[in-house]
C-alpha atoms as a PDB file:
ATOM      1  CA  UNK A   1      -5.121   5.601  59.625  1.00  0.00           C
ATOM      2  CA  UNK A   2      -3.133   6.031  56.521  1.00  0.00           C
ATOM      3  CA  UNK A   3      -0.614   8.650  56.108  1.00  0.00           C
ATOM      4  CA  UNK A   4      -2.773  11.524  53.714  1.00  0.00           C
ATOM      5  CA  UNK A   5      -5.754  11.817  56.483  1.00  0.00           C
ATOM      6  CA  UNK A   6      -2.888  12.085  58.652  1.00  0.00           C
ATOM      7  CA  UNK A   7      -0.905  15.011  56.521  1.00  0.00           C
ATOM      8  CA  UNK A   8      -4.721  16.782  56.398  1.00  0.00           C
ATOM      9  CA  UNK A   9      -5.097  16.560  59.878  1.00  0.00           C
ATOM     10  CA  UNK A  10      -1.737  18.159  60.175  1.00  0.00           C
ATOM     11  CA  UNK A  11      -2.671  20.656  58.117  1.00  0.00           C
ATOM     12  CA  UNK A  12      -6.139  21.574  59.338  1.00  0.00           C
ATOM     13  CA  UNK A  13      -5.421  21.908  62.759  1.00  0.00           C
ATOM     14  CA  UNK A  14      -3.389  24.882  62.948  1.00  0.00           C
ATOM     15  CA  UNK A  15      -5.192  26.793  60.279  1.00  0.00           C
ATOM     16  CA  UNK A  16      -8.515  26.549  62.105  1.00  0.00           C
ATOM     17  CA  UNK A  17      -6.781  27.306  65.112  1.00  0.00           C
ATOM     18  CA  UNK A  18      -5.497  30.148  63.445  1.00  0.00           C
ATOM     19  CA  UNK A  19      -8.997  31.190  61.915  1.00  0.00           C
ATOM     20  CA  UNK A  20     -10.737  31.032  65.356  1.00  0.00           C
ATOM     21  CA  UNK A  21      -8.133  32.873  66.994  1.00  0.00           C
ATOM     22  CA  UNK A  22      -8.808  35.853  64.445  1.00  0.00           C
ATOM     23  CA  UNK A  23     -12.103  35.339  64.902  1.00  0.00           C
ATOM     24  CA  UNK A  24     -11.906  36.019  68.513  1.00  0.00           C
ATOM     25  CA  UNK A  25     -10.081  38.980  68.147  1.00  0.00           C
ATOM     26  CA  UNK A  26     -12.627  40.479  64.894  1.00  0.00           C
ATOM     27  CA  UNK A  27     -16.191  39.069  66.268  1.00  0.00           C
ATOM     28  CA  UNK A  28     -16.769  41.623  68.800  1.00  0.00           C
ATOM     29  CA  UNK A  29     -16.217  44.195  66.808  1.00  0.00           C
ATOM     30  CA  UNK A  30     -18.305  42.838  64.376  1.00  0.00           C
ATOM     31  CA  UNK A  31     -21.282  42.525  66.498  1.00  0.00           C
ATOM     32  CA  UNK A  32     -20.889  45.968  67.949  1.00  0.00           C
ATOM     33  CA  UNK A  33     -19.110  45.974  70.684  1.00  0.00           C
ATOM     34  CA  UNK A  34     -15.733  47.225  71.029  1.00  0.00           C
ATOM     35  CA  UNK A  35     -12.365  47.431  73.116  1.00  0.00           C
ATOM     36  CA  UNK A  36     -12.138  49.978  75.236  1.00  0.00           C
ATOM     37  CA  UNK A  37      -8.404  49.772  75.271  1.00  0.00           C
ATOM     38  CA  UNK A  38      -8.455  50.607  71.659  1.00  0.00           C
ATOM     39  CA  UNK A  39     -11.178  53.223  71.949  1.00  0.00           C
ATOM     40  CA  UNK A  40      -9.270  55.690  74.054  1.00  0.00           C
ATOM     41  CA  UNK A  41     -10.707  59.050  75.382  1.00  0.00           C
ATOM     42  CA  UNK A  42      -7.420  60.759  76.711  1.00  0.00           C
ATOM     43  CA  UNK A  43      -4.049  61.504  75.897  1.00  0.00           C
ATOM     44  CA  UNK A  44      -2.442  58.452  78.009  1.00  0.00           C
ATOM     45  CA  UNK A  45      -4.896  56.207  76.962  1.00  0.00           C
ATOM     46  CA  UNK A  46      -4.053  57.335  73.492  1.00  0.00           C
ATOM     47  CA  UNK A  47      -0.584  56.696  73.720  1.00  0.00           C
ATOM     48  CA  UNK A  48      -0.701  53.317  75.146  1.00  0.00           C
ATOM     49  CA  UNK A  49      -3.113  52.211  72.429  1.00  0.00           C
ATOM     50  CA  UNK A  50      -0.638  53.274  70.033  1.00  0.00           C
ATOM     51  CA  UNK A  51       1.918  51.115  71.922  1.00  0.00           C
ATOM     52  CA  UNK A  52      -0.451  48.116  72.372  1.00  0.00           C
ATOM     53  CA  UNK A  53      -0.905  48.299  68.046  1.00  0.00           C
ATOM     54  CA  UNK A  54       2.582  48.618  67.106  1.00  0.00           C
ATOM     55  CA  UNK A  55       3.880  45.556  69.547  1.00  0.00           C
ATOM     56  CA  UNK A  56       1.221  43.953  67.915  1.00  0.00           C
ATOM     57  CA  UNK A  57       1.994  44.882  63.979  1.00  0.00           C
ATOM     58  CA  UNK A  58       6.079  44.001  65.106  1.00  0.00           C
ATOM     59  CA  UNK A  59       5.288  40.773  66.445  1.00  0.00           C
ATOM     60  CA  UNK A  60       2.953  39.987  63.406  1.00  0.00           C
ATOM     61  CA  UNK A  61       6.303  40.583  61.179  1.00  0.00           C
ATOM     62  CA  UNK A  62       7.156  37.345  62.404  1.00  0.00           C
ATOM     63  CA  UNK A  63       4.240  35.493  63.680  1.00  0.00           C
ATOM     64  CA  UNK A  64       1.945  35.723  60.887  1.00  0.00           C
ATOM     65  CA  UNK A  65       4.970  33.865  58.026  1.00  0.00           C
ATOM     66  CA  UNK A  66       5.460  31.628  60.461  1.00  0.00           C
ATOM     67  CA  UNK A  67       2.098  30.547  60.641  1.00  0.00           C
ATOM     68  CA  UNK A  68       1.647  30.627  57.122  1.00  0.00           C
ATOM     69  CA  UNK A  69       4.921  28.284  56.375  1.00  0.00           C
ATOM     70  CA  UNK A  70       3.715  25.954  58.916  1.00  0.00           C
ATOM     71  CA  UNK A  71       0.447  25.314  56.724  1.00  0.00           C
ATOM     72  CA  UNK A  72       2.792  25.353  53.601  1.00  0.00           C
ATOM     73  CA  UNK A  73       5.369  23.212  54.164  1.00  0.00           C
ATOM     74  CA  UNK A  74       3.238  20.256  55.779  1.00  0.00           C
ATOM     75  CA  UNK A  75       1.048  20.926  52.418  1.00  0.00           C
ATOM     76  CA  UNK A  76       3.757  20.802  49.952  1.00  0.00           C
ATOM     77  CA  UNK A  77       5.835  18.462  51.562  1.00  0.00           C
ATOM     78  CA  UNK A  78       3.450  15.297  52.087  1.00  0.00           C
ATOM     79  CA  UNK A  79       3.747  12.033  51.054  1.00  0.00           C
ATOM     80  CA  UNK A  80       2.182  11.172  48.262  1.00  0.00           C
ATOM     81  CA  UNK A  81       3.022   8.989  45.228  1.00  0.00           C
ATOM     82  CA  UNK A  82       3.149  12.091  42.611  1.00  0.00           C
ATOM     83  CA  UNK A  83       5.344  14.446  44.768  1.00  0.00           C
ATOM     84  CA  UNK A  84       8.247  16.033  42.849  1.00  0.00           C
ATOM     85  CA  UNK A  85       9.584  18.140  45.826  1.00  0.00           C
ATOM     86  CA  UNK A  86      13.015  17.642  46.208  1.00  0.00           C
ATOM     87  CA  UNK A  87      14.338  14.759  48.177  1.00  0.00           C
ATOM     88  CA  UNK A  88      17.767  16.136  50.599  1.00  0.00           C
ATOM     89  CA  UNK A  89      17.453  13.815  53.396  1.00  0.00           C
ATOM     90  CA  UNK A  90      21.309  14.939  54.119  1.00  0.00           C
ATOM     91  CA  UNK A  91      20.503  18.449  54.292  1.00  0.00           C
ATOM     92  CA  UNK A  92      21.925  20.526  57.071  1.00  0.00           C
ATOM     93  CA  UNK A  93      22.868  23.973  56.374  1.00  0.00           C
ATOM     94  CA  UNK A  94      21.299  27.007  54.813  1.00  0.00           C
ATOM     95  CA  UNK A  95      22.958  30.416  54.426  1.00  0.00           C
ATOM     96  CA  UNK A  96      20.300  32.066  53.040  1.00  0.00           C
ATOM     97  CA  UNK A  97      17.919  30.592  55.388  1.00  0.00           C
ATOM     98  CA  UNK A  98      19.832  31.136  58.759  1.00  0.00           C
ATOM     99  CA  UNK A  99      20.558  35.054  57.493  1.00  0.00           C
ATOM    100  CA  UNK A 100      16.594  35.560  57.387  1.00  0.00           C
ATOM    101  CA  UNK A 101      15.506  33.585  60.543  1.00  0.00           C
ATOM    102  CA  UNK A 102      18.158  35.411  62.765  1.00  0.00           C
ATOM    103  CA  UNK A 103      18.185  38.844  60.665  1.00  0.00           C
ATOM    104  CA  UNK A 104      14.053  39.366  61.031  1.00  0.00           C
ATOM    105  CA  UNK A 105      13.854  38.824  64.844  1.00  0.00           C
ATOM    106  CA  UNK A 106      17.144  41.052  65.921  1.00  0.00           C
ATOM    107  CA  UNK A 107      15.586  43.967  63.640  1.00  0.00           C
ATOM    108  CA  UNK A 108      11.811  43.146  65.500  1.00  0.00           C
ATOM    109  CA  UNK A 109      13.640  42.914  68.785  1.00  0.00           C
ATOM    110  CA  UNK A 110      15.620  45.927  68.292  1.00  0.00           C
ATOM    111  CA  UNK A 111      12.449  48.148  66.768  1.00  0.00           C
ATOM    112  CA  UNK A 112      10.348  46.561  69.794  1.00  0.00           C
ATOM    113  CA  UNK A 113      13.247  47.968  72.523  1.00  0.00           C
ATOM    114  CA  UNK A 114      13.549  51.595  71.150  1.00  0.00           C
ATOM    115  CA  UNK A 115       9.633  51.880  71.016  1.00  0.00           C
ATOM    116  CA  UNK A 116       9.229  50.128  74.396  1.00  0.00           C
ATOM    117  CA  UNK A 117      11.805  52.682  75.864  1.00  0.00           C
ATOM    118  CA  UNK A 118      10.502  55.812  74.254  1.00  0.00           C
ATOM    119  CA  UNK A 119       6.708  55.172  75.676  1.00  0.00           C
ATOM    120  CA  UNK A 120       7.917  53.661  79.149  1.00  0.00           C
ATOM    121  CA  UNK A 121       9.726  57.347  79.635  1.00  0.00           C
ATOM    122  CA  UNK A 122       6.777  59.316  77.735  1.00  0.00           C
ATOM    123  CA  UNK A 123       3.995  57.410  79.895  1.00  0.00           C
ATOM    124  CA  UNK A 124       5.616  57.639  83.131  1.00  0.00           C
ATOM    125  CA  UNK A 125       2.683  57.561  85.305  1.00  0.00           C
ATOM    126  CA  UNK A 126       3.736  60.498  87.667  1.00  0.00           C
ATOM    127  CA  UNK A 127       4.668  62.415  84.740  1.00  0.00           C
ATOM    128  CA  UNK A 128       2.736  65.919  84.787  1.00  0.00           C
ATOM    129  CA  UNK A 129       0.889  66.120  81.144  1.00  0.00           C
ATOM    130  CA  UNK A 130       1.463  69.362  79.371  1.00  0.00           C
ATOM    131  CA  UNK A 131      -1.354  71.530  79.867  1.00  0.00           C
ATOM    132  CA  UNK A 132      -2.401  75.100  80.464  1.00  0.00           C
ATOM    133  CA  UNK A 133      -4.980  74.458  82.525  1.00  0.00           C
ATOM    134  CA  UNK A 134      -3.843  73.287  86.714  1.00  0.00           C
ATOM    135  CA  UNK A 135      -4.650  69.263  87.764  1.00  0.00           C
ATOM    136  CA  UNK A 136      -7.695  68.600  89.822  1.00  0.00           C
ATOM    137  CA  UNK A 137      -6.484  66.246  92.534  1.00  0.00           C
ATOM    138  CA  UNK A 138      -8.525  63.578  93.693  1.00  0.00           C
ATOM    139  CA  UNK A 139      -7.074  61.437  96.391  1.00  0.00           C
ATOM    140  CA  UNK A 140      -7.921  57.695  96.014  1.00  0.00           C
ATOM    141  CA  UNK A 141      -8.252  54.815  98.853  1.00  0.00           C
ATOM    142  CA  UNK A 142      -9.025  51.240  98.123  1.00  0.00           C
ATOM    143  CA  UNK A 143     -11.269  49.350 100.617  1.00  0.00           C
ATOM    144  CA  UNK A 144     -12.828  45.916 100.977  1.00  0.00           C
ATOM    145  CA  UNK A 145     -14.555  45.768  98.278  1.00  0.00           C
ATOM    146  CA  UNK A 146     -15.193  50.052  97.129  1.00  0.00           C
ATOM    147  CA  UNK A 147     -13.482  52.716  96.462  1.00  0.00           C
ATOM    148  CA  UNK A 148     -13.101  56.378  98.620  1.00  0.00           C
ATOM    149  CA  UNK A 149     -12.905  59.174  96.397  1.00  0.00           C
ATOM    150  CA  UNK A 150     -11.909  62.537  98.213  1.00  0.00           C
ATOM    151  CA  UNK A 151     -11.002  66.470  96.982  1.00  0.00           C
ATOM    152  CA  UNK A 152      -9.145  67.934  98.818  1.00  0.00           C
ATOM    153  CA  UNK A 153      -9.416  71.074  96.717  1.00  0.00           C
ATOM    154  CA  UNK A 154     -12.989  70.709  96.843  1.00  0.00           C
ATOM    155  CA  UNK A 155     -13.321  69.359 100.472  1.00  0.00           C
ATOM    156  CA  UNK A 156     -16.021  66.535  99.152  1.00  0.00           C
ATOM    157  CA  UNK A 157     -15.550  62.922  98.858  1.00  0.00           C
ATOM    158  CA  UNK A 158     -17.189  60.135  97.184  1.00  0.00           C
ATOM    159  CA  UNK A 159     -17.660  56.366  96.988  1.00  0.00           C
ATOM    160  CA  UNK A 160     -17.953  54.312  94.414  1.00  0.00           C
ATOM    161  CA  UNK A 161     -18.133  57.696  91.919  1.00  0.00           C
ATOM    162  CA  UNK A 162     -16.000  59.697  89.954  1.00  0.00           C
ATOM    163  CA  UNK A 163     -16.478  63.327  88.801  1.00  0.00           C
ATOM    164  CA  UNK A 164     -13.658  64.606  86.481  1.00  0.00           C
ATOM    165  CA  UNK A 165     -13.863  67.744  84.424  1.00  0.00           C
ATOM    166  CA  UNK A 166     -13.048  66.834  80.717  1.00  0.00           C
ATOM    167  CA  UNK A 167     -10.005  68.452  78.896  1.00  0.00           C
ATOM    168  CA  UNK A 168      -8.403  68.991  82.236  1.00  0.00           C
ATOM    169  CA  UNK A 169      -5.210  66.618  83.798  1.00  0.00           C
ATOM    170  CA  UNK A 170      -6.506  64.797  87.042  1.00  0.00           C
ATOM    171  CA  UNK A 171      -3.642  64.402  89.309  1.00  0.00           C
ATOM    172  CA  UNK A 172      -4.349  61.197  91.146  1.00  0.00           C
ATOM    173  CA  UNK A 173      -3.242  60.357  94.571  1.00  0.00           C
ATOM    174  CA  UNK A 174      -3.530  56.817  95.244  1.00  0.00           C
ATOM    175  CA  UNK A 175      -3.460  54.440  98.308  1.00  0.00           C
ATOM    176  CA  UNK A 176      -4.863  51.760 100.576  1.00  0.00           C
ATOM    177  CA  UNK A 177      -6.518  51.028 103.266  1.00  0.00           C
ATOM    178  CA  UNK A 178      -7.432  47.344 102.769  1.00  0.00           C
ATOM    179  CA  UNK A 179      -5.480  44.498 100.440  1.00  0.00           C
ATOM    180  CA  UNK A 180      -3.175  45.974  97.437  1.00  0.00           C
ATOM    181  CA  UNK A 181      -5.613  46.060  94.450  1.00  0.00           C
ATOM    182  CA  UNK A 182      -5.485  48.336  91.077  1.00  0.00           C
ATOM    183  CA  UNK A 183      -6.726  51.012  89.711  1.00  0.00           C
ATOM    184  CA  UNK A 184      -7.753  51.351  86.401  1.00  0.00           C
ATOM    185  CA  UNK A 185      -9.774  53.211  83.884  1.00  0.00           C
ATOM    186  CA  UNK A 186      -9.120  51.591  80.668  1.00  0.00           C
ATOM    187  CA  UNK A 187     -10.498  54.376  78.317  1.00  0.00           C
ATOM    188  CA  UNK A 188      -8.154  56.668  80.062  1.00  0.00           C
ATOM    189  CA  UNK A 189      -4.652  54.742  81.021  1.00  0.00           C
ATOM    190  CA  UNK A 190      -3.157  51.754  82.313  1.00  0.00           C
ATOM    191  CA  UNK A 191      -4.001  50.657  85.665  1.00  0.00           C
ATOM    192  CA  UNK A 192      -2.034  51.368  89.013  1.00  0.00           C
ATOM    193  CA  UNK A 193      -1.722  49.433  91.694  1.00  0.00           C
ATOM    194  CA  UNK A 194      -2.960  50.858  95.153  1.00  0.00           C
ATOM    195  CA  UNK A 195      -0.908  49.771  98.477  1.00  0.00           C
ATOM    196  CA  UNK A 196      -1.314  50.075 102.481  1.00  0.00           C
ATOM    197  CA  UNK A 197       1.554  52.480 103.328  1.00  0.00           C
ATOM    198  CA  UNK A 198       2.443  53.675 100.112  1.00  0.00           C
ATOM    199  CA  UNK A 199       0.829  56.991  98.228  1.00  0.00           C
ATOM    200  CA  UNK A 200       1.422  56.452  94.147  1.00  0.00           C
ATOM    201  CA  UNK A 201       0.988  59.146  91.921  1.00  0.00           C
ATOM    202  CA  UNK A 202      -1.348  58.455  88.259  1.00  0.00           C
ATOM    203  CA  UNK A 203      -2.080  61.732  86.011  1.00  0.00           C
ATOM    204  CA  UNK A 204      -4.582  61.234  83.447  1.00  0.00           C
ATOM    205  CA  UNK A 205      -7.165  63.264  81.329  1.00  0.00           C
ATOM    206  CA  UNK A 206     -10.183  63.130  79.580  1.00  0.00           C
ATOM    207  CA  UNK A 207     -10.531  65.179  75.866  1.00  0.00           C
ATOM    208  CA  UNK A 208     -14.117  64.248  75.925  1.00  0.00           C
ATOM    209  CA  UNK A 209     -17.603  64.421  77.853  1.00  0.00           C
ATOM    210  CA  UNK A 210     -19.208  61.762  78.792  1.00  0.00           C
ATOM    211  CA  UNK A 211     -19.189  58.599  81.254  1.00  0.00           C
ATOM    212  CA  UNK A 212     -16.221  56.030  81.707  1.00  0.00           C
ATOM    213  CA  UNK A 213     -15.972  53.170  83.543  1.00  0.00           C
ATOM    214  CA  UNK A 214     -13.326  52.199  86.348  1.00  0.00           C
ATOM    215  CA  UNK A 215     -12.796  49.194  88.352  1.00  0.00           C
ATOM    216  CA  UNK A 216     -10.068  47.179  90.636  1.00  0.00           C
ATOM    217  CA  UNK A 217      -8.078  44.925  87.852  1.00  0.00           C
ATOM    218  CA  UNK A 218      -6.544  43.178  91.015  1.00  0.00           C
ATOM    219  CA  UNK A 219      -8.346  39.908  93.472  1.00  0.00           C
ATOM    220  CA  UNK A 220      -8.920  41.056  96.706  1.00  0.00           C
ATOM    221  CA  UNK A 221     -11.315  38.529  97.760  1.00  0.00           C
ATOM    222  CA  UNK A 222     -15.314  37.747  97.550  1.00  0.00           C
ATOM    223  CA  UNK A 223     -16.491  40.737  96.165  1.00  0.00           C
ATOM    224  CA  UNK A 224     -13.544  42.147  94.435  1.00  0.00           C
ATOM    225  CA  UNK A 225     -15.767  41.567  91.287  1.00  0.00           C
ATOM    226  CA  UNK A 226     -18.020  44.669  92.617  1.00  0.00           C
ATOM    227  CA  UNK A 227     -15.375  47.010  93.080  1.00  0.00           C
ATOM    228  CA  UNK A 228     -16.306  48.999  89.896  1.00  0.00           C
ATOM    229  CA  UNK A 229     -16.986  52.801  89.540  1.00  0.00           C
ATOM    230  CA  UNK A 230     -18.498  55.332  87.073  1.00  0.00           C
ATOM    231  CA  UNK A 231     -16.305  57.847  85.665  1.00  0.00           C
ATOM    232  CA  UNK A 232     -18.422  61.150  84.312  1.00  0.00           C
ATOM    233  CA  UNK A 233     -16.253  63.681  82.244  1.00  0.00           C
ATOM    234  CA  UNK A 234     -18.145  66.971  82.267  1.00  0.00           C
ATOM    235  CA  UNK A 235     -17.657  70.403  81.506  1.00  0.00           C
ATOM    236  CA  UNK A 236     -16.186  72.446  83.929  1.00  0.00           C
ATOM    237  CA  UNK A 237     -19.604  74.404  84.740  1.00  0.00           C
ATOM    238  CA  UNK A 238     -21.276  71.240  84.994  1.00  0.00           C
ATOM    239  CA  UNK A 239     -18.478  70.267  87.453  1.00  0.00           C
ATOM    240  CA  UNK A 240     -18.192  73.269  89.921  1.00  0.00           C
ATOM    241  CA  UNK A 241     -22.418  72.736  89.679  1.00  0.00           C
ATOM    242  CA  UNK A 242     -22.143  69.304  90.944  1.00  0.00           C
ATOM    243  CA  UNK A 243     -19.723  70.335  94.006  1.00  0.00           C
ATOM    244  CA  UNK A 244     -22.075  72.802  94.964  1.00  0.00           C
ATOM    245  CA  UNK A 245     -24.358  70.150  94.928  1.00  0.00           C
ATOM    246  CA  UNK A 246     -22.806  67.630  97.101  1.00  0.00           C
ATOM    247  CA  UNK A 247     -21.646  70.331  99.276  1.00  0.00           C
ATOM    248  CA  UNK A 248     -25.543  71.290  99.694  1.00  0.00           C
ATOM    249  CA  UNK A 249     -27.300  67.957  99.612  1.00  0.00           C
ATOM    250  CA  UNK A 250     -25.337  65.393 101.288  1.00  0.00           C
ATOM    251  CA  UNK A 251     -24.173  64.287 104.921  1.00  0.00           C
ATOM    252  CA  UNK A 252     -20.164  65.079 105.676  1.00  0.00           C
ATOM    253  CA  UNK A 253     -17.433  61.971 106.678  1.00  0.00           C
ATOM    254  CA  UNK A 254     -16.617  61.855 109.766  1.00  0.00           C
ATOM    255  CA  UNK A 255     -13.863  59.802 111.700  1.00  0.00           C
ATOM    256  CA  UNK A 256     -16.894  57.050 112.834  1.00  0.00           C
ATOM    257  CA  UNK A 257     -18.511  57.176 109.483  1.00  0.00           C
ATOM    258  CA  UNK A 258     -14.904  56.296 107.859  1.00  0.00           C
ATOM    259  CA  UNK A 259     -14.692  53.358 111.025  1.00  0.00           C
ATOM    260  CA  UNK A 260     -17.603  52.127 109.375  1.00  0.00           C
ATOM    261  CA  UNK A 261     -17.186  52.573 105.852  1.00  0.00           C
ATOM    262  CA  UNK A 262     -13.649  50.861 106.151  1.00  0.00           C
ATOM    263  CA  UNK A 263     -15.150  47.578 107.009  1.00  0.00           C
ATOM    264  CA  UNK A 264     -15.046  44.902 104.679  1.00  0.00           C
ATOM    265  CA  UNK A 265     -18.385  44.750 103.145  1.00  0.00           C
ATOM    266  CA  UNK A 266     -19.757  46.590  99.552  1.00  0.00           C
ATOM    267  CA  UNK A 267     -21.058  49.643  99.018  1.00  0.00           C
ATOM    268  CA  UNK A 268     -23.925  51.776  97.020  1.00  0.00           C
ATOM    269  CA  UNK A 269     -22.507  54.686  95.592  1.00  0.00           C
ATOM    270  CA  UNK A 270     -22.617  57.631  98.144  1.00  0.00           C
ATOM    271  CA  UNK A 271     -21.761  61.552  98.317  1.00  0.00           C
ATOM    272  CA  UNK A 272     -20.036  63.233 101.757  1.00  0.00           C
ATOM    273  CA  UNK A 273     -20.137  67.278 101.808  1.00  0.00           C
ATOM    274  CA  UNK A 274     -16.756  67.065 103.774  1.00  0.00           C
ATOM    275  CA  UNK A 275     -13.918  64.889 104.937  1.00  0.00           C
ATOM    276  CA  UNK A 276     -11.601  64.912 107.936  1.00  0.00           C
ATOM    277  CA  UNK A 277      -8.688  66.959 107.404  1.00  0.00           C
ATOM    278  CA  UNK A 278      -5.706  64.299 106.498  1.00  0.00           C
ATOM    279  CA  UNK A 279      -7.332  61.823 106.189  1.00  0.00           C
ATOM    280  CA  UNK A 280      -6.009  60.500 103.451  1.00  0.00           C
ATOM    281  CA  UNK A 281      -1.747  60.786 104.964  1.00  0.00           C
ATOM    282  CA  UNK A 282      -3.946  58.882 108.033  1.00  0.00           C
ATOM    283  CA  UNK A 283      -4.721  56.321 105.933  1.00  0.00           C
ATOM    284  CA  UNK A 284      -1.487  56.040 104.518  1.00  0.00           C
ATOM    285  CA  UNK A 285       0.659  55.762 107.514  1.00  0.00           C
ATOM    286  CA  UNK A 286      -2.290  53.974 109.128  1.00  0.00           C
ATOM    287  CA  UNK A 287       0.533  51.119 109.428  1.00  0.00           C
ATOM    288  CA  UNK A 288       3.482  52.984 110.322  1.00  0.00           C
ATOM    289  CA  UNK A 289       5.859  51.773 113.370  1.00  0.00           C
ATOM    290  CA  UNK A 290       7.793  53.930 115.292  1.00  0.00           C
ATOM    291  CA  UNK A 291       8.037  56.983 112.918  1.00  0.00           C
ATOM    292  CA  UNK A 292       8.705  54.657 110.142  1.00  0.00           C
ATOM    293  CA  UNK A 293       6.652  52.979 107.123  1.00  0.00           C
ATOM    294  CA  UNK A 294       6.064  49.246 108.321  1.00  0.00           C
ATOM    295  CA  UNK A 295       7.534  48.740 104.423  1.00  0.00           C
ATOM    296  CA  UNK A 296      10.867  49.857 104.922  1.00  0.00           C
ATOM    297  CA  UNK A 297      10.866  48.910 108.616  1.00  0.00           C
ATOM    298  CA  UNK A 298      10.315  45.283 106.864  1.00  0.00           C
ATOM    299  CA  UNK A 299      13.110  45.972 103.989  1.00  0.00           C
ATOM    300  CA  UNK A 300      11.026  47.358 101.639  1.00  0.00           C
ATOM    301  CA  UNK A 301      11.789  50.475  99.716  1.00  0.00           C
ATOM    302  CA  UNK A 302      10.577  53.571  98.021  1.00  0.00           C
ATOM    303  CA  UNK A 303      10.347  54.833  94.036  1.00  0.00           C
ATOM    304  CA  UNK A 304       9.461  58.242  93.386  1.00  0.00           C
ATOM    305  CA  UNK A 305      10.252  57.946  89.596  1.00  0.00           C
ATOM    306  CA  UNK A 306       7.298  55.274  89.363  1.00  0.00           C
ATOM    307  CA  UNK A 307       5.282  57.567  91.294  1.00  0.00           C
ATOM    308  CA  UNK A 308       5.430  55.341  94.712  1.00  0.00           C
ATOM    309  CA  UNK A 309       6.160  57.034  97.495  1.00  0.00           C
ATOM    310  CA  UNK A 310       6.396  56.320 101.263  1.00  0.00           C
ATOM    311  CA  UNK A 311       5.183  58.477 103.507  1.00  0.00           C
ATOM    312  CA  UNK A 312       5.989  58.217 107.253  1.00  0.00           C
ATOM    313  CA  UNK A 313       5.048  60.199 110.485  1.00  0.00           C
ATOM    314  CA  UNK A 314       7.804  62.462 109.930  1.00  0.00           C
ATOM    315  CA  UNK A 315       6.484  63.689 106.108  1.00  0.00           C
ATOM    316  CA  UNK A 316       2.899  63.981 107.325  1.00  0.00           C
ATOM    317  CA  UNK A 317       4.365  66.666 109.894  1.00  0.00           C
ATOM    318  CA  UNK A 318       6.294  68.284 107.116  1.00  0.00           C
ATOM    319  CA  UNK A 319       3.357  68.375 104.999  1.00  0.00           C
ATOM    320  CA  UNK A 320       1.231  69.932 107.960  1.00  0.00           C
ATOM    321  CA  UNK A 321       3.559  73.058 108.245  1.00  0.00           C
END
């Protein structure tokens, strides 16, 4: 092969990588479809799609020349009999050159850290979110392979469905009562991840009706693919109406039926008029030793400012009384 096939080759490769790469990013769009990250419905999800776009436009700063210089320099500086480049085979040292190459990143790098820290305190996940109106808690337990919804405030509970009432902070109580996995609603905020003997906190919001959907981002085994939910925003009408409902029309949980449910094994979605009383502090300290969280007993520890939280025997009681 002689040596200008060899400087297009050089030449072609990383602009068609570059072009497909783009394309990646642009054809779904295109076609119709859309990221859901980047089509938030609430105010977290808002914020960290603001987050995701300016990382993105920072690191472009410096990707996107460099990319383009690659191209251009392999271009301008091939071998070939008419080339009036100049020839510096003892060049070394640029001043002009170092001063932009070292300048550029430490500014990106700098801009990148300020922005970084300013949203990692703003998007705290057990951050209350300024509102007038009070949180609906809903108290979350992952299971081989679903997902146990329960209200305590409403004293129903729920598998594999979500009811939320729109333009209203949902205070999230998380755990597990199977493998660690994640929750996540991607139109609404980042994901979470749920753990045995831990009880995380996740507020989040949605400004609009309509339905969302939630899954487990993390692999808990064989049918950790199936461990997706429906998320329906309504109004708040709509939302006392469908308590009633379930209230009216459906079977309660009971300490056997949770046995059961528990068991590895998927699940249809399903409605329960009631729920055991603490059930959900049972399933956290379903694994506690002696008074203490099998966690800490084992070295591990707790952090209430990343809304994790250990609870043991002893807060259960508290919480009781």
């Amino acid at each position: 092969m002689n040596k200008k096939p060899r400087s297009l080759i050089r030449i072609i490769i990383p602009v068609v990588l570059t072009l497909v790469t783009i394309a990646l990013i642009v054809w779904p769009m295109l076609a119709g479809g859309q990221y859901v990250v980047l089509d938030p419905k609430g105010p977290v999800g808002a914020s960290q799609r603001d987050l995701i776009v300016i990382s993105t436009i920072l690191c472009a700063v410096v990707i996107v020349p460099v990319l383009i210089l690659s191209a251009v320099i392999v271009w301008r500086y091939r071998d070939k009999p008419d080339n009036k480049s100049a020839y510096e085979p003892n060049w070394s040292h640029s001043t002009k050159a170092e001063a932009i190459w070292w300048t550029v990143p430490i500014i990106i790098i700098g801009l990148l850290a300020v922005v970084t820290i300013r949203y990692t305190y703003d998007l705290e996940p057990s951050k209350p979110l300024a509102s007038e109106k009070a949180p609906v808690t809903i108290q979350v337990s992952s299971l081989d392979w679903k997902w146990l919804f329960m209200y305590p405030e409403q004293g129903i509970a729920t598998v594999n469905t979500l009811n939320i009432p729109a333009d209203r902070p949902v205070k999230f109580e998380l755990t597990a009562d199977s493998p660690m996995n994640s929750f996540w609603i991607p139109q609404l905020g980042g994901q979470i991840y749920t753990m045995s003997g831990m009880a995380m906190t996740l507020y989040l919001q949605a400004d609009h009706e309509g339905q969302y959907w939630g899954s487990g981002a993390n692999f808990t085994g064989e049918h950790f693919a199936q461990m997706r939910f429906d998320v329906n925003a309504t109004s708040e009408e709509d939302f006392d109406k469908w308590v009633n409902e379930v209230k009216q029309q459906s079977q309660p949980l009971t300490q056997e039926t949770y046995k059961t449910l528990a068991e590895p094994g998927t699940s249809n979605v399903a409605y329960y008029s009631s729920f055991p009383e603490g059930l959900f502090q049972d399933i956290v300290t379903k694994y506690v030793i002696d008074g203490q969280s099998a966690h800490s007993k084992h070295g591990g520890s707790s952090d209430e400012a990343s809304g994790t939280k250990e609870i043991t025997t002893n807060d259960v009681d508290k919480s009781a009384n």
